[in-house]
Protein backbone atom coordinates (compact mmCIF):
# COMPACT_ATOMS: atom_id res chain seq x y z
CA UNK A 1 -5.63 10.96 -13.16
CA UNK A 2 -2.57 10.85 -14.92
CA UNK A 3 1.01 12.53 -13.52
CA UNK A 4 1.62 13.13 -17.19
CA UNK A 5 0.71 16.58 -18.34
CA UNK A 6 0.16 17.12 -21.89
CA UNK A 7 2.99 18.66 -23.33
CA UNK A 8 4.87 15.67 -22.27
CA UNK A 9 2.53 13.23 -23.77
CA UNK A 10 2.46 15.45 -27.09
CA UNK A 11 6.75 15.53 -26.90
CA UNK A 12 6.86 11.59 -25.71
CA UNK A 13 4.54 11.20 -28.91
CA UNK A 14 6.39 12.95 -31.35
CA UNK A 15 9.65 11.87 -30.42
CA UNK A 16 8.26 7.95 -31.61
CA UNK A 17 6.79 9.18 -34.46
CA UNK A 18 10.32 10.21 -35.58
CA UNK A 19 12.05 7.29 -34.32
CA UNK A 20 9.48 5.16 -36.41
CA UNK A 21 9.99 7.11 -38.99
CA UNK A 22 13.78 7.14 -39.23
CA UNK A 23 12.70 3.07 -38.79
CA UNK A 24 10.74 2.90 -41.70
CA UNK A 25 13.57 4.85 -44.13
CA UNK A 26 15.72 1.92 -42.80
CA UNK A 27 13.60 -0.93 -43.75
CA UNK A 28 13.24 0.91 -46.81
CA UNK A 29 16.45 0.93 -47.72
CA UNK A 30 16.69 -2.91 -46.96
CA UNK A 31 13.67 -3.17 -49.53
CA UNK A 32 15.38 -1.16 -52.19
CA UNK A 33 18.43 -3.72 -51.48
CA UNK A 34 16.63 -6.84 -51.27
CA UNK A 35 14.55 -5.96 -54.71
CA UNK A 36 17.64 -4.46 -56.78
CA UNK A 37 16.14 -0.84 -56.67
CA UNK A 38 19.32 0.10 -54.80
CA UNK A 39 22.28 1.37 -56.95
CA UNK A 40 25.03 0.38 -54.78
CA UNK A 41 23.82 -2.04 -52.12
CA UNK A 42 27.02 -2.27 -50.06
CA UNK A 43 28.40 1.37 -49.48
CA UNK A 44 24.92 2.49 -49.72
CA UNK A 45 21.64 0.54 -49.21
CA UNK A 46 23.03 -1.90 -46.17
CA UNK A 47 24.58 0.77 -44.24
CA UNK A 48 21.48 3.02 -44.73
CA UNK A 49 19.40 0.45 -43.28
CA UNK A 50 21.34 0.15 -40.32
CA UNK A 51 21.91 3.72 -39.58
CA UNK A 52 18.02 3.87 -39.67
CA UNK A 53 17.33 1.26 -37.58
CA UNK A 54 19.36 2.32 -35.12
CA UNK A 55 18.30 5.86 -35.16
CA UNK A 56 14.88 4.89 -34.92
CA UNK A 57 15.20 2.25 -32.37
CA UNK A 58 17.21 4.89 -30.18
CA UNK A 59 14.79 7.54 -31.07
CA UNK A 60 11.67 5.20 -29.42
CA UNK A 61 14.08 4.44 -26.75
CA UNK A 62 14.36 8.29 -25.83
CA UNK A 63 10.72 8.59 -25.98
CA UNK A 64 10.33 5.67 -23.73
CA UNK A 65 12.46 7.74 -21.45
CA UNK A 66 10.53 10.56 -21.23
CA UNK A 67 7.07 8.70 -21.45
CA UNK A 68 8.18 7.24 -17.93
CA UNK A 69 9.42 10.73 -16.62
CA UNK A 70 13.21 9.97 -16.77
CA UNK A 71 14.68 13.77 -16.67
CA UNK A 72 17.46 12.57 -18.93
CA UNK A 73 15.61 12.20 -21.85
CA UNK A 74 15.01 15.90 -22.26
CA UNK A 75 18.03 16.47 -23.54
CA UNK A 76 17.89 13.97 -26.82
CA UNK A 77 14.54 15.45 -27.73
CA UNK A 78 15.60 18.59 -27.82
CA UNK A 79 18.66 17.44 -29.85
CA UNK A 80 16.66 15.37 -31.83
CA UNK A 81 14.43 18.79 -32.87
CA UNK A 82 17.73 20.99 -33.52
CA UNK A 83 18.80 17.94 -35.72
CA UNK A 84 15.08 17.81 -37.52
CA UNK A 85 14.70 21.86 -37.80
CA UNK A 86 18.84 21.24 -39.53
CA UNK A 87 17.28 18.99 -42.30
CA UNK A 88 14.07 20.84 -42.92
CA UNK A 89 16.77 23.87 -43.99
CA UNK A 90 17.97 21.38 -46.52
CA UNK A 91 14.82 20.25 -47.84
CA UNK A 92 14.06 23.94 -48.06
CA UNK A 93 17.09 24.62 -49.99
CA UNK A 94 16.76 21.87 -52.34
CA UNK A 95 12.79 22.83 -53.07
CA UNK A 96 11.03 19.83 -50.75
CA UNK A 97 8.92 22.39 -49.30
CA UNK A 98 6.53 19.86 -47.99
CA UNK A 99 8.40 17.62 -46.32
CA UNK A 100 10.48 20.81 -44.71
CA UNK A 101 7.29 22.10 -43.56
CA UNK A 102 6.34 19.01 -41.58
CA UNK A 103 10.32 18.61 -40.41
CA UNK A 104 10.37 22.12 -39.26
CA UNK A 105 6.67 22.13 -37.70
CA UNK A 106 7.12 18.87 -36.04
CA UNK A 107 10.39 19.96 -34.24
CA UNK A 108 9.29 22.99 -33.14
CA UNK A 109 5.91 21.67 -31.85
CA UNK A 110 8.23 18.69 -29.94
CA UNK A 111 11.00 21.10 -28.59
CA UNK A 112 8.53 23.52 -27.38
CA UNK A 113 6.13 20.63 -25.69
CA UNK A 114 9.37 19.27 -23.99
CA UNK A 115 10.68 22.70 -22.73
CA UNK A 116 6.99 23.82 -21.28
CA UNK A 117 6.98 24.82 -17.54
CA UNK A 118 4.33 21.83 -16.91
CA UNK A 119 6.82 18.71 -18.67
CA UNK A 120 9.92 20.68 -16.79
CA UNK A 121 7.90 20.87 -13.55
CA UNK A 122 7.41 17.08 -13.72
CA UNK A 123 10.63 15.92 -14.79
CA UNK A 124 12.07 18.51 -12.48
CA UNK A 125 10.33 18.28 -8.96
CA UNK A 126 13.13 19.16 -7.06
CA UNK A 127 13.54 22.42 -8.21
CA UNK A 128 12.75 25.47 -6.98
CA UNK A 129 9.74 27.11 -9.24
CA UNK A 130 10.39 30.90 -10.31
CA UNK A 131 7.40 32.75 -9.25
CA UNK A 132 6.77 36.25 -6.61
């Protein structure tokens, strides 16, 4: 049986997803680069690409974190979901309504799976549970 509950698993999953996501916008930008696509390949395209790498590579990192039940990776999720529910308000505003509605729904599915009482109870032993 695993010591994983699944709001963690769901949270640890999400948090990739997003990380390989912000990955693949990265090696996008390197293809739009490489094939001419880009309009301005040095202000723009190559520092795109690195941005999302990094992000994403970070981003899998976190979710690495929390996969092995390392309380300190709460706290990028959750800033990773304020971050994601920030940019879903811009897609809204600039009529994307799709891709806000899977921003928005994705970080609020991932901040509430990684603030539930059973992924803070096992990140968290050591702490006294609220309860009568």
């Amino acid at each position: 049986m695993s010591s994983r509950p699944i709001t963690l698993i769901v949270a640890a999953a999400l948090e990739a997803l997003i990380g390989l996501a912000a990955a693949a916008g990265g090696l996008f930008s390197l293809y739009t680069a490489i094939t001419g696509q880009a309009t301005d390949v040095v202000s723009s395209a190559i520092p795109l690409t690195v941005i999302g790498a990094g992000v994403g590579a970070l981003l899998i990192f976190v979710a690495r974190g929390l996969w092995q039940l390392r309380e300190w990776a709460r706290t990028p999720v959750v800033v990773t979901q304020l971050f994601m529910a920030v940019v879903s308000y811009y897609m809204f505003t600039s009529e994307q309504y799709v891709v806000g509605s899977i921003m928005l729904g994705t970080a609020v599915v991932a901040a509430a799976a990684v603030l539930a009482p059973p992924t803070t109870a096992v990140l968290f032993p050591d702490e006294p549970s609220k309860g009568g």
